[in-house]
PDB file of N, CA and C in Angstrom:
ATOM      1  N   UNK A   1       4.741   1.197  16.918  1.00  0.00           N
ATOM      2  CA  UNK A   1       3.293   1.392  16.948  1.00  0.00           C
ATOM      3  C   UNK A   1       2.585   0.082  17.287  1.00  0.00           C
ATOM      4  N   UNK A   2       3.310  -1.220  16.780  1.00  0.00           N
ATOM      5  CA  UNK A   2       2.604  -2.365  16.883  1.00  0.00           C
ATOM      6  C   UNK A   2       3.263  -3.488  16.586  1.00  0.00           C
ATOM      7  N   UNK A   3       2.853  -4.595  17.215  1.00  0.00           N
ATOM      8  CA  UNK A   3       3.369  -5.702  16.045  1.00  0.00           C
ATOM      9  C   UNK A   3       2.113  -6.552  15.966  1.00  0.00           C
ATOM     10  N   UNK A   4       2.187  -6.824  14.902  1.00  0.00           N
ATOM     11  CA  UNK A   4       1.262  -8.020  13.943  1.00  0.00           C
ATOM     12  C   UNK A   4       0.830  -8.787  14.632  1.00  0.00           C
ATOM     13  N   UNK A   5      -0.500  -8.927  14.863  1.00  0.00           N
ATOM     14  CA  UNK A   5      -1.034 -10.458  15.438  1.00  0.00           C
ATOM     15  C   UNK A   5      -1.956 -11.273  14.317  1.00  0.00           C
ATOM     16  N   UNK A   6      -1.929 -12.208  13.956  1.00  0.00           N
ATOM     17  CA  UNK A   6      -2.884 -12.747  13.094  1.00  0.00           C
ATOM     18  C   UNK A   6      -3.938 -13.689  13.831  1.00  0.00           C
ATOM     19  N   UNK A   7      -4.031 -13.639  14.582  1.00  0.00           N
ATOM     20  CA  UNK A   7      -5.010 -14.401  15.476  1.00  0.00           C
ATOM     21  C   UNK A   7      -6.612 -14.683  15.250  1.00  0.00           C
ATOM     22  N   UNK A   8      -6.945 -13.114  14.970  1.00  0.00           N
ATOM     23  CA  UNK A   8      -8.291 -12.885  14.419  1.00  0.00           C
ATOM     24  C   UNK A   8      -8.354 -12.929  13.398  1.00  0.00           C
ATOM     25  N   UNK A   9      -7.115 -13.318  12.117  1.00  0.00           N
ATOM     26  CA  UNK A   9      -7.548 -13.464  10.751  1.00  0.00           C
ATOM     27  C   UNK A   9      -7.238 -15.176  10.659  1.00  0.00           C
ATOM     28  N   UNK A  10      -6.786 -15.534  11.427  1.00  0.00           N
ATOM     29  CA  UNK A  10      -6.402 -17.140  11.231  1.00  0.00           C
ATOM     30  C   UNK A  10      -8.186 -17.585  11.979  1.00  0.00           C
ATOM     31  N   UNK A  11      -8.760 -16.920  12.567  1.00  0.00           N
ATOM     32  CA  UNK A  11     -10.178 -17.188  13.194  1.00  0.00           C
ATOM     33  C   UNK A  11     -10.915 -16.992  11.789  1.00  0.00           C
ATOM     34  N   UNK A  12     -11.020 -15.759  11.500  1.00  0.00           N
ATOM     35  CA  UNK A  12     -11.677 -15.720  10.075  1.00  0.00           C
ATOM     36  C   UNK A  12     -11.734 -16.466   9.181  1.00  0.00           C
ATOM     37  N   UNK A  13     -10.498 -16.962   8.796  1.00  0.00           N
ATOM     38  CA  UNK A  13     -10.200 -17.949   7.688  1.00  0.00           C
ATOM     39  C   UNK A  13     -10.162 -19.100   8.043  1.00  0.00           C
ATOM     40  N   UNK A  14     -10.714 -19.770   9.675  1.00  0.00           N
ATOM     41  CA  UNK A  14     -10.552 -21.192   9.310  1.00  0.00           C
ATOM     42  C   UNK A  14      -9.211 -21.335   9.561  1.00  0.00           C
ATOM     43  N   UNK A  15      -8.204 -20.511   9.333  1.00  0.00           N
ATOM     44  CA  UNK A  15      -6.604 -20.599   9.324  1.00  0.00           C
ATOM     45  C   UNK A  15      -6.117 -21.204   7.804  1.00  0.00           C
ATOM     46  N   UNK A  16      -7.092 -20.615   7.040  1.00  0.00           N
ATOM     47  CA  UNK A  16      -6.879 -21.455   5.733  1.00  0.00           C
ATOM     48  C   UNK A  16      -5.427 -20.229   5.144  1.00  0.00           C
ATOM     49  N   UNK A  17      -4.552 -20.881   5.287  1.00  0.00           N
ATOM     50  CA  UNK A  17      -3.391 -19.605   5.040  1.00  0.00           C
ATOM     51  C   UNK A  17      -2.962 -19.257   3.662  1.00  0.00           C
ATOM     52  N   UNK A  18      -3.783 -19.980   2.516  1.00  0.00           N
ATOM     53  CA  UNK A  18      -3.704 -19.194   1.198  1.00  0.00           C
ATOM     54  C   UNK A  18      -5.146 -17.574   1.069  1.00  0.00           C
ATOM     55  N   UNK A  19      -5.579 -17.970   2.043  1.00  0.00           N
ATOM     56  CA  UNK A  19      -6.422 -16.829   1.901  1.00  0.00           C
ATOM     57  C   UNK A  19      -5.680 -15.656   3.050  1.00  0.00           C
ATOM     58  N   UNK A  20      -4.931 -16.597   3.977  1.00  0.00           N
ATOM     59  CA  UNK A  20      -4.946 -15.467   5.011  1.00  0.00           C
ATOM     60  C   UNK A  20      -3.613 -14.927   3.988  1.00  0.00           C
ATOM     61  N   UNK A  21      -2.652 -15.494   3.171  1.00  0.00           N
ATOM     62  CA  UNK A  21      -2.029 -14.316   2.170  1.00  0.00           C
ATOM     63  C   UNK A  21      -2.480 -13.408   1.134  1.00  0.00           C
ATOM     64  N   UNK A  22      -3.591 -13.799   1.123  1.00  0.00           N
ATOM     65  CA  UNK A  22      -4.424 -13.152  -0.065  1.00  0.00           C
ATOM     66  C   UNK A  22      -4.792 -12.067   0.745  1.00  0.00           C
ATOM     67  N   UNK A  23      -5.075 -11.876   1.999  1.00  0.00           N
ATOM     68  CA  UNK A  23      -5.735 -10.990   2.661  1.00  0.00           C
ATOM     69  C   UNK A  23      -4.375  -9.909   3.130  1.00  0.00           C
ATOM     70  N   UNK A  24      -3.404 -10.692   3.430  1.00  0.00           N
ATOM     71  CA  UNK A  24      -2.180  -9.593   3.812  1.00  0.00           C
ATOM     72  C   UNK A  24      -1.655  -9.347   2.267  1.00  0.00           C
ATOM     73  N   UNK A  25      -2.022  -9.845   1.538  1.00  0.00           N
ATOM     74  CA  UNK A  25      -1.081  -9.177   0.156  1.00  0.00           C
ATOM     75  C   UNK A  25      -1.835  -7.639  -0.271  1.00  0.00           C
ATOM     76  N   UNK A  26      -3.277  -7.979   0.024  1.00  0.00           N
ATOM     77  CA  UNK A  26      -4.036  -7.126  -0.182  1.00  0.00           C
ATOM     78  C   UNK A  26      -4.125  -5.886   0.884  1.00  0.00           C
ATOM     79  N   UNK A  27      -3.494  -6.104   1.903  1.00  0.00           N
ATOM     80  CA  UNK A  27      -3.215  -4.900   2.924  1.00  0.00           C
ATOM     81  C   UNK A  27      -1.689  -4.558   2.303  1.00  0.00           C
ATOM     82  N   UNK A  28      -0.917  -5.491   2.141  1.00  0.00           N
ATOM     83  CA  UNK A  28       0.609  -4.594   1.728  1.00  0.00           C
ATOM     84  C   UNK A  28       0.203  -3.572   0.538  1.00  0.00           C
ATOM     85  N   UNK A  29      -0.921  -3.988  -0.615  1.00  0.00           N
ATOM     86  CA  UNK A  29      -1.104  -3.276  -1.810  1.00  0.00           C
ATOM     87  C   UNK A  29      -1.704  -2.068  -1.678  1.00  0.00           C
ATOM     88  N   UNK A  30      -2.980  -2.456  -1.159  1.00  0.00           N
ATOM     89  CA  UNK A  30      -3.752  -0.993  -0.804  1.00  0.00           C
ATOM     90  C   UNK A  30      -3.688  -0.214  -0.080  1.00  0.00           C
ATOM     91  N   UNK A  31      -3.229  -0.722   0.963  1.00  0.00           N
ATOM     92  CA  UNK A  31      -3.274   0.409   2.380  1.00  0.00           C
ATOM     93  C   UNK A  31      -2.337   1.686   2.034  1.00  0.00           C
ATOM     94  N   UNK A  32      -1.153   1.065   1.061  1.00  0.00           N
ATOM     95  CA  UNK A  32      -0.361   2.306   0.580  1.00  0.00           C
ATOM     96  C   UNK A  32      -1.307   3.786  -0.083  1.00  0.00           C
ATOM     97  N   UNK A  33      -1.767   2.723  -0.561  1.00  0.00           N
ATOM     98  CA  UNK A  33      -2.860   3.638  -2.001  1.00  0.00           C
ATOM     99  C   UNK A  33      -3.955   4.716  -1.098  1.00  0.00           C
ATOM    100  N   UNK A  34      -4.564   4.060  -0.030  1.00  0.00           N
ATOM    101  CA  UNK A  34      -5.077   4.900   1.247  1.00  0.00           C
ATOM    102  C   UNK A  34      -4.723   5.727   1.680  1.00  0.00           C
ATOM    103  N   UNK A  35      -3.415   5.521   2.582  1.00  0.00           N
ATOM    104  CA  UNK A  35      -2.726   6.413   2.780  1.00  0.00           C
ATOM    105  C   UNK A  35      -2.790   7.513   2.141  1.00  0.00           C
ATOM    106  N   UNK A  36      -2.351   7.261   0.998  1.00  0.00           N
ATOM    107  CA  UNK A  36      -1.807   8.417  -0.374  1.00  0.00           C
ATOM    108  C   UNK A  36      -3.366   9.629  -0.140  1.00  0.00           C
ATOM    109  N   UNK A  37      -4.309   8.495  -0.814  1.00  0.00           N
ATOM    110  CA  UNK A  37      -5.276   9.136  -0.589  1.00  0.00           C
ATOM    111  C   UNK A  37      -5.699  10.048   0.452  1.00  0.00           C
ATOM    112  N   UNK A  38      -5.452   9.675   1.673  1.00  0.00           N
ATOM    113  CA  UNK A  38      -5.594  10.597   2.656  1.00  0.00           C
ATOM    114  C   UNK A  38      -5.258  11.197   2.558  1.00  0.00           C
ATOM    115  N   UNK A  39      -3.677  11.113   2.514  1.00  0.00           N
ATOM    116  CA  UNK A  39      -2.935  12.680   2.562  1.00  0.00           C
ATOM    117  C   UNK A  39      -3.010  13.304   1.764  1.00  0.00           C
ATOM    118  N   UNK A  40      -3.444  13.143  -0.118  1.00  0.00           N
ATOM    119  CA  UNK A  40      -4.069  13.868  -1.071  1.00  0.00           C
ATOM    120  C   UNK A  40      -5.240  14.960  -0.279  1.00  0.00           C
ATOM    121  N   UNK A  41      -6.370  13.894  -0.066  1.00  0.00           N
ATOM    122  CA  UNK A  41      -7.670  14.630   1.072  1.00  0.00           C
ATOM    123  C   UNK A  41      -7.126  15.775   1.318  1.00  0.00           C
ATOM    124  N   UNK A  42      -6.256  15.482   2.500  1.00  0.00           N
ATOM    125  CA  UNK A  42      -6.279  16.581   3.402  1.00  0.00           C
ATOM    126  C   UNK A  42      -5.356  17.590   3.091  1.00  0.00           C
ATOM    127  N   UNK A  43      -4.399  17.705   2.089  1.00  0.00           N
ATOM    128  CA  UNK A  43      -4.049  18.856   1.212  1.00  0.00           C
ATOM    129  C   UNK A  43      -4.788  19.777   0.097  1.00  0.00           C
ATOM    130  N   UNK A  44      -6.220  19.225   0.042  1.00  0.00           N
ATOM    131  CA  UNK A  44      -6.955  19.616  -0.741  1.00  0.00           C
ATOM    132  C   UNK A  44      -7.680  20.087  -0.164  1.00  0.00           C
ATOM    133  N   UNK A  45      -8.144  19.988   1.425  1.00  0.00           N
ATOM    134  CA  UNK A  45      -9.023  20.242   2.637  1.00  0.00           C
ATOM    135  C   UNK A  45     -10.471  19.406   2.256  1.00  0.00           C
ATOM    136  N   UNK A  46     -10.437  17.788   1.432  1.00  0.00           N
ATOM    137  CA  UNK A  46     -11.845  17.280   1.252  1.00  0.00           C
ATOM    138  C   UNK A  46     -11.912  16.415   1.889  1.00  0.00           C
ATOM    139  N   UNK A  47     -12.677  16.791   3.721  1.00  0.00           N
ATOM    140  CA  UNK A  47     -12.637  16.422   4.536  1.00  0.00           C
ATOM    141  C   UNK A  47     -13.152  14.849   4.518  1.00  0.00           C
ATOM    142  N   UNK A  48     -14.561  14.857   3.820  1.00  0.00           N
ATOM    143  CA  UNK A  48     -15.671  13.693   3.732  1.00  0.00           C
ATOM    144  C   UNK A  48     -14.649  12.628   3.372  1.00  0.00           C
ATOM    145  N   UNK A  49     -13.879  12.962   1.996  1.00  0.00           N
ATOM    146  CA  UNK A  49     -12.777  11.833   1.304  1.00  0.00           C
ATOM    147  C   UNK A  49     -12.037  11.559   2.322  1.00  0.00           C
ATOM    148  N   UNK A  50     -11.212  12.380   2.837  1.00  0.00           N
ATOM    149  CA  UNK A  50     -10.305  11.881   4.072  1.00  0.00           C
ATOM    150  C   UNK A  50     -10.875  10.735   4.517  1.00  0.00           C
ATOM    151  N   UNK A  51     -12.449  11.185   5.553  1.00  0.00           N
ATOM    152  CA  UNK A  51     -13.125  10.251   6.539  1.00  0.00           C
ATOM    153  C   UNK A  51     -13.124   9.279   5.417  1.00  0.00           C
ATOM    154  N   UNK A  52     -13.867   8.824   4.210  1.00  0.00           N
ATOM    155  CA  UNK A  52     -14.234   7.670   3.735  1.00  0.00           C
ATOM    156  C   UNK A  52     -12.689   6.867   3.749  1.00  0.00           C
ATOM    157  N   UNK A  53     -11.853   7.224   3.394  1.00  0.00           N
ATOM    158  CA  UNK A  53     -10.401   6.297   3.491  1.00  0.00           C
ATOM    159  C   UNK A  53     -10.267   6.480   3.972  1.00  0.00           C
ATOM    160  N   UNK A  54     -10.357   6.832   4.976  1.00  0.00           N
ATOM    161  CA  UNK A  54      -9.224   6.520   6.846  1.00  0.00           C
ATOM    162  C   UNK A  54     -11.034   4.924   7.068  1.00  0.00           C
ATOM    163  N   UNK A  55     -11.803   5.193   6.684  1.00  0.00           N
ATOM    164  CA  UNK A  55     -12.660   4.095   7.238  1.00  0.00           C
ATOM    165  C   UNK A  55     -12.506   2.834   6.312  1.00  0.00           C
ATOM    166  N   UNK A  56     -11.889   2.922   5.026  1.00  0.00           N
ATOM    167  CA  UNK A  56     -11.719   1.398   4.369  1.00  0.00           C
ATOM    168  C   UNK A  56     -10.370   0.904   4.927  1.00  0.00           C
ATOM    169  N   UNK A  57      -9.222   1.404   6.070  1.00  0.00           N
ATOM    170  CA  UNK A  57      -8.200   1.243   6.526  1.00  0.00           C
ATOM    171  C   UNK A  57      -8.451  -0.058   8.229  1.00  0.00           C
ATOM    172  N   UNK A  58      -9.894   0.935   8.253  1.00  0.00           N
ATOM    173  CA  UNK A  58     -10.223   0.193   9.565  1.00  0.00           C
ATOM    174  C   UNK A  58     -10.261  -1.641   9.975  1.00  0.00           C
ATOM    175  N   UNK A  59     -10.945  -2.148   9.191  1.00  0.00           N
ATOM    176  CA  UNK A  59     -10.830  -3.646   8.825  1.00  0.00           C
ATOM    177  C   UNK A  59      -9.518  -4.079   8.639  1.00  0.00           C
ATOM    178  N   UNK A  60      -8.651  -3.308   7.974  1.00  0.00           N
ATOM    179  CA  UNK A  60      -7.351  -4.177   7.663  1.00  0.00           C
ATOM    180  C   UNK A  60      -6.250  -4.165   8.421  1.00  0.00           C
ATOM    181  N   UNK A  61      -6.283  -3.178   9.533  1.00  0.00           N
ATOM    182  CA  UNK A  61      -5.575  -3.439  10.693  1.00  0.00           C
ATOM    183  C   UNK A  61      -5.954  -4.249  11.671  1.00  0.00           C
ATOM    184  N   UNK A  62      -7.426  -4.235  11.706  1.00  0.00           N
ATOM    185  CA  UNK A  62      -7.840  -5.432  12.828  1.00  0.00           C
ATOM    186  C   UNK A  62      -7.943  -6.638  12.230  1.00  0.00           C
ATOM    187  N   UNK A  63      -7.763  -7.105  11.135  1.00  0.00           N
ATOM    188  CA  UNK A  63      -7.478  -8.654  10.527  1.00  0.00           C
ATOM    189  C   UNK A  63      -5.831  -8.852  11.231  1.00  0.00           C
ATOM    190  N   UNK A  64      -4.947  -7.520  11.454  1.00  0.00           N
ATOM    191  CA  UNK A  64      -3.818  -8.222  11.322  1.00  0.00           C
ATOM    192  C   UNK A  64      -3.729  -7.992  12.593  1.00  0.00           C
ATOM    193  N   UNK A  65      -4.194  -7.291  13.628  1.00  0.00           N
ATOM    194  CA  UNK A  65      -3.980  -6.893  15.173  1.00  0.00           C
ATOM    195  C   UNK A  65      -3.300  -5.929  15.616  1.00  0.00           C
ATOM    196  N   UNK A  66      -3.548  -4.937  14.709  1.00  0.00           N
ATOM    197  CA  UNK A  66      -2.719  -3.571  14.675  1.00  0.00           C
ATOM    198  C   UNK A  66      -4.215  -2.588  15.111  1.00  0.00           C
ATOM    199  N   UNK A  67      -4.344  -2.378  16.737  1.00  0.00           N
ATOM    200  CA  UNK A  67      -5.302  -2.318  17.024  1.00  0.00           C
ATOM    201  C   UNK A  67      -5.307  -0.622  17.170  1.00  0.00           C
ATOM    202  N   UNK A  68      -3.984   0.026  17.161  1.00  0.00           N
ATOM    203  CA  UNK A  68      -3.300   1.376  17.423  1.00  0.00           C
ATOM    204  C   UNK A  68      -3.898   1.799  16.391  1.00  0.00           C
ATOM    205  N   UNK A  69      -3.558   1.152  15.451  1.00  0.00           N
ATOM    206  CA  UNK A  69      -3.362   1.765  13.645  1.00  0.00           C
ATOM    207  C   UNK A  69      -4.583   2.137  13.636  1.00  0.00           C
ATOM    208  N   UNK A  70      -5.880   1.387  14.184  1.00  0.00           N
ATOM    209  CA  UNK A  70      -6.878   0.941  14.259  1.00  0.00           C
ATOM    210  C   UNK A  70      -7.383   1.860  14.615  1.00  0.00           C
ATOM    211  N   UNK A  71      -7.315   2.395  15.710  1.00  0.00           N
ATOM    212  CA  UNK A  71      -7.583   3.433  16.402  1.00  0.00           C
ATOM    213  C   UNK A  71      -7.568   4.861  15.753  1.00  0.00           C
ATOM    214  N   UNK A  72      -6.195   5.158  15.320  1.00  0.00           N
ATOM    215  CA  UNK A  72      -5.874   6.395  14.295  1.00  0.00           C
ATOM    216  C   UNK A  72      -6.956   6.303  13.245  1.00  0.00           C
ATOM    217  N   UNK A  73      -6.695   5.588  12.777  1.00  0.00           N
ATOM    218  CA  UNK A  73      -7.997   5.363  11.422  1.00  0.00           C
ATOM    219  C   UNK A  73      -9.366   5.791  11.935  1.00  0.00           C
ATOM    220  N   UNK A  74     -10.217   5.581  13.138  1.00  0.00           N
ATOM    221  CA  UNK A  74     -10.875   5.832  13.550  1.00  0.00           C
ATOM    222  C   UNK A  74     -11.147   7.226  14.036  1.00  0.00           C
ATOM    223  N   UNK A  75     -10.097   7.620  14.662  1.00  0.00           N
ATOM    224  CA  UNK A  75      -9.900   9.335  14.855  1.00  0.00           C
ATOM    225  C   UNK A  75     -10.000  10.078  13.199  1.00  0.00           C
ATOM    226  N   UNK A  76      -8.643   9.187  12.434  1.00  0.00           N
ATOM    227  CA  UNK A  76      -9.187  10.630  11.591  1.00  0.00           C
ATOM    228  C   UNK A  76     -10.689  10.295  10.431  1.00  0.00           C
ATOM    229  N   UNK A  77     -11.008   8.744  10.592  1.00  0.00           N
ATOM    230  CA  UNK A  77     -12.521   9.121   9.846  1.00  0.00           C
ATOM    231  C   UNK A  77     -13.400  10.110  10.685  1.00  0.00           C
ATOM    232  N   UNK A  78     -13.411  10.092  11.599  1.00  0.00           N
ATOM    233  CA  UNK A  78     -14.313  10.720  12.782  1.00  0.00           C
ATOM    234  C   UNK A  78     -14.063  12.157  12.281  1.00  0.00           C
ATOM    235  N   UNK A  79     -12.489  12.613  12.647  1.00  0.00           N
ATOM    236  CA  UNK A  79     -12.144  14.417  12.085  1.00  0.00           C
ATOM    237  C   UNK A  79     -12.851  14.589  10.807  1.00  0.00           C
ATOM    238  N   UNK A  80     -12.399  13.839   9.802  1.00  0.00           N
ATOM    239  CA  UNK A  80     -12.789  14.116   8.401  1.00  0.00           C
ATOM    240  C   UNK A  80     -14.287  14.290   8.512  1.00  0.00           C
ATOM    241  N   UNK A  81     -15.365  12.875   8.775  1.00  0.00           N
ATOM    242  CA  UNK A  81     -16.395  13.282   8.332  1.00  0.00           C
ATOM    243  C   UNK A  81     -17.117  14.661   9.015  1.00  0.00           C
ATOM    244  N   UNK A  82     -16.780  14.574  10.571  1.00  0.00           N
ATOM    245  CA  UNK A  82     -17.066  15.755  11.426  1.00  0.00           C
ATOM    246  C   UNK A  82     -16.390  17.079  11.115  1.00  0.00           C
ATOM    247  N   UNK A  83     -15.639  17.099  10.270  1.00  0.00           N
ATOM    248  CA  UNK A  83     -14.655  18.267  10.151  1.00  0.00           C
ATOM    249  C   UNK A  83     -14.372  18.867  11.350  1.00  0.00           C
ATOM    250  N   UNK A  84     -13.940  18.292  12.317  1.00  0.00           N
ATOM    251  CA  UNK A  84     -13.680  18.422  13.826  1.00  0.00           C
ATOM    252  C   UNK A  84     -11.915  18.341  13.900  1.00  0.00           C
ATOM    253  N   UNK A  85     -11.187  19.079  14.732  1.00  0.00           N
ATOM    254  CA  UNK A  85      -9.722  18.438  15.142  1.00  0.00           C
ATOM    255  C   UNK A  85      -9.053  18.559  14.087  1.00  0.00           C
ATOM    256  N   UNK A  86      -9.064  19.616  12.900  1.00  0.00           N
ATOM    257  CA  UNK A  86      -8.467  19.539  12.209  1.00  0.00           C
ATOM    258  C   UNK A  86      -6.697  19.911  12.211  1.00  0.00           C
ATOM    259  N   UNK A  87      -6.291  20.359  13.113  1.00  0.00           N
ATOM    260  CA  UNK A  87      -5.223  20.872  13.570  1.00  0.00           C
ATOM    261  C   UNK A  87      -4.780  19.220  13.912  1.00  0.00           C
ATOM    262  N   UNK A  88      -5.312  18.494  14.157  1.00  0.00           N
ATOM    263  CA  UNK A  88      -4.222  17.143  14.319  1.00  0.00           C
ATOM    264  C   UNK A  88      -4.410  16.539  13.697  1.00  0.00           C
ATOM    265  N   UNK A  89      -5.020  16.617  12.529  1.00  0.00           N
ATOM    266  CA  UNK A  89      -5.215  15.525  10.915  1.00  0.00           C
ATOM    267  C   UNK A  89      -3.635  15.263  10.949  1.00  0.00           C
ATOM    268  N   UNK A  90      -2.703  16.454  10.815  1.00  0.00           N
ATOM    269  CA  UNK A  90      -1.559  15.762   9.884  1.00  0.00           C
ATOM    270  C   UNK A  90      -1.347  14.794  10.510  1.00  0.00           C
ATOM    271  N   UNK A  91      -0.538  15.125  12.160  1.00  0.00           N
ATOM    272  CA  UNK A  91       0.128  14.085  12.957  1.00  0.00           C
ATOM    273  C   UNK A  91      -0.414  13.064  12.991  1.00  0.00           C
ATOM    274  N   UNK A  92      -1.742  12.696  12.982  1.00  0.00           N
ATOM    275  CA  UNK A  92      -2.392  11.557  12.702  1.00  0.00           C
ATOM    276  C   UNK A  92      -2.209  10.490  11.482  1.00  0.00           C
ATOM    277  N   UNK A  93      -2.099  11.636  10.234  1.00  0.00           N
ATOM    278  CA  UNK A  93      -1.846  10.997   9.142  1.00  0.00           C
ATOM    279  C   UNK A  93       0.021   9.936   9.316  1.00  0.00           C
ATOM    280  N   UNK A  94       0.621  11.063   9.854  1.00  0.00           N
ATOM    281  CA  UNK A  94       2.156  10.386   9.996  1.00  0.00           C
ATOM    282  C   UNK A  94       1.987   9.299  10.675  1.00  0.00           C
ATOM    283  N   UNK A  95       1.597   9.455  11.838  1.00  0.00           N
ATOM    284  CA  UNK A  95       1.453   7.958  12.954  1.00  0.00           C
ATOM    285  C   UNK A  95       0.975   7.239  11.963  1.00  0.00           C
ATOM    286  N   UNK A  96       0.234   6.871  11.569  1.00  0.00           N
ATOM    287  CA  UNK A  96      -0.657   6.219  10.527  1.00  0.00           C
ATOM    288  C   UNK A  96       0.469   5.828   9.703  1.00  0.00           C
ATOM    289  N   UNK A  97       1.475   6.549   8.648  1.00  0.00           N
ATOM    290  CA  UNK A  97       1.955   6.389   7.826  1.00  0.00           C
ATOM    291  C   UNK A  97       3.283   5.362   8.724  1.00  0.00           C
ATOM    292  N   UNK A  98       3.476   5.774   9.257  1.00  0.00           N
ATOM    293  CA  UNK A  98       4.965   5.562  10.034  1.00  0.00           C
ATOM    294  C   UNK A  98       4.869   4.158  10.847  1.00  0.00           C
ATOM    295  N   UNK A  99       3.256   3.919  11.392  1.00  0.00           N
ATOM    296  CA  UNK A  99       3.119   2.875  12.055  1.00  0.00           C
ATOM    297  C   UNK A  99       2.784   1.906  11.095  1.00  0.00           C
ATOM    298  N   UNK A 100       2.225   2.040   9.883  1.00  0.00           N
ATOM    299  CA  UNK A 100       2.340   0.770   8.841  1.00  0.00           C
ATOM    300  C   UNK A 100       3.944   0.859   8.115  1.00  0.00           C
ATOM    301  N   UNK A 101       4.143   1.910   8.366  1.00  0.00           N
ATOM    302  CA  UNK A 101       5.982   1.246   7.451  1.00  0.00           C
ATOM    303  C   UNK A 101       6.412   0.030   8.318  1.00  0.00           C
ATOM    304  N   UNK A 102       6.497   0.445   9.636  1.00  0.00           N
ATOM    305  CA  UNK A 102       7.146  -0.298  10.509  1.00  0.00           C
ATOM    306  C   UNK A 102       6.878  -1.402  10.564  1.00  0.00           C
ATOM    307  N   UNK A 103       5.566  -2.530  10.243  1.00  0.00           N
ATOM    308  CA  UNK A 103       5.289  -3.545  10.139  1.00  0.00           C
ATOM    309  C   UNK A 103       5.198  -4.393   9.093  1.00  0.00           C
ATOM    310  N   UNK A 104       5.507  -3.261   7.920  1.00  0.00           N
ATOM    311  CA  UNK A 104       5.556  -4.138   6.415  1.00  0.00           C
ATOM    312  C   UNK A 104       6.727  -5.209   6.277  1.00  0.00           C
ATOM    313  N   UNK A 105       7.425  -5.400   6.729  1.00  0.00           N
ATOM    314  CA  UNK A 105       8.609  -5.754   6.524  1.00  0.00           C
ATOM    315  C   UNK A 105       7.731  -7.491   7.350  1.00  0.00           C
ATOM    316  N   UNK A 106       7.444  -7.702   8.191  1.00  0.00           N
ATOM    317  CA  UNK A 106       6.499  -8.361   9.402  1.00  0.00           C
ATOM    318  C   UNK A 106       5.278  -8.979   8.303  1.00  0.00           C
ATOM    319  N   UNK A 107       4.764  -8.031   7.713  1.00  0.00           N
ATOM    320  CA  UNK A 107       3.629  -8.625   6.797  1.00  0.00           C
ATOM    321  C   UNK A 107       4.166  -9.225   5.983  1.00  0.00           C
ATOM    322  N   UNK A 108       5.681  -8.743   5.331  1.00  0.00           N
ATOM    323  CA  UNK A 108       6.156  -9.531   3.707  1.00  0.00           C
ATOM    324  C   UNK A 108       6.607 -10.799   4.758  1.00  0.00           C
ATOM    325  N   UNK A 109       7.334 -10.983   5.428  1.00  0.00           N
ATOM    326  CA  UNK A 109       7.722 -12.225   6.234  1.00  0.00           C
ATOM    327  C   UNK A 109       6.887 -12.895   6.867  1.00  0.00           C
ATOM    328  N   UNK A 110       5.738 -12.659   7.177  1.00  0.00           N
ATOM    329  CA  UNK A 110       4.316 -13.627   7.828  1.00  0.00           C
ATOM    330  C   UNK A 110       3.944 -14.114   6.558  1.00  0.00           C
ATOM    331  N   UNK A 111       3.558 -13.791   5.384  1.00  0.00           N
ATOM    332  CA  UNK A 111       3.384 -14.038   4.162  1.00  0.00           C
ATOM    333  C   UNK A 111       3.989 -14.711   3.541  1.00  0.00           C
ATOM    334  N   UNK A 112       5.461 -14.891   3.829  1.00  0.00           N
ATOM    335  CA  UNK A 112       6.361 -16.292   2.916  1.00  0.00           C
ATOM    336  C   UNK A 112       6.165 -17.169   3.975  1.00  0.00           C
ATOM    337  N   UNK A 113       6.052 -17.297   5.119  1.00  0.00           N
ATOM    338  CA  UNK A 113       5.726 -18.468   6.082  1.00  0.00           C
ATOM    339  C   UNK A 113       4.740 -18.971   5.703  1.00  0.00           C
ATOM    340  N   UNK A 114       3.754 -18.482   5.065  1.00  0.00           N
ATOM    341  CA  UNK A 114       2.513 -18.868   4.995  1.00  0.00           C
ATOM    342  C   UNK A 114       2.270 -19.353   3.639  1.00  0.00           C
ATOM    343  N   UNK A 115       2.976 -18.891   2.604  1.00  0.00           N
ATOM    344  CA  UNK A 115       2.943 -19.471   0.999  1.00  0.00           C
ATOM    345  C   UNK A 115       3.408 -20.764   1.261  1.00  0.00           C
TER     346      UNK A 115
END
């Protein structure tokens, strides 16, 4: 789905790299919890919830340059709050799920470089 750029969070921070781990520790922690949430949402069919967490997801892929992820997040806040496209919530949700597994491993290892 992607690989990691930190470019625009080393811009953010100055490149001050105890914050830029503070900022990826805080995407390895929550984004799980999002996820979850989403896919809770949308087994429950509460579309609005969906949209609001697929939109606190948005920022934390573009700190790291996961501009795809970025994108998905954007589609399904858009489905959710519009209750539009609901027939491709799930697959969306998987890409989503499947394209942050794939880079965690990338975030825990950008993160000990940087401690």
């Amino acid at each position: 789905m992607g690989k990691i750029d930190l470019s625009y969070l080393e811009n953010i921070t100055g490149g001050d790299n105890e914050v830029m781990v503070e900022m990826i520790d805080l995407m390895l922690s929550e984004t799980p919890k999002h996820i979850d949430k989403i896919k809770q949402a949308h087994q429950e069919e509460h579309w609005k919830e969906l949209g609001a967490e697929s939109h606190k997801l948005k920022p934390m892929f573009l700190y790291v340059g996961l501009t795809a992820l970025n994108e998905i997040a954007q589609d399904l806040e858009k489905f959710g709050k519009e209750t539009i496209n609901l027939k491709s919530i799930p697959g969306l949700i998987d890409q989503l799920e499947q394209g942050y597994l794939e880079v965690v491993d990338d975030l825990k290892n950008k993160k000990q470089e940087l401690s």
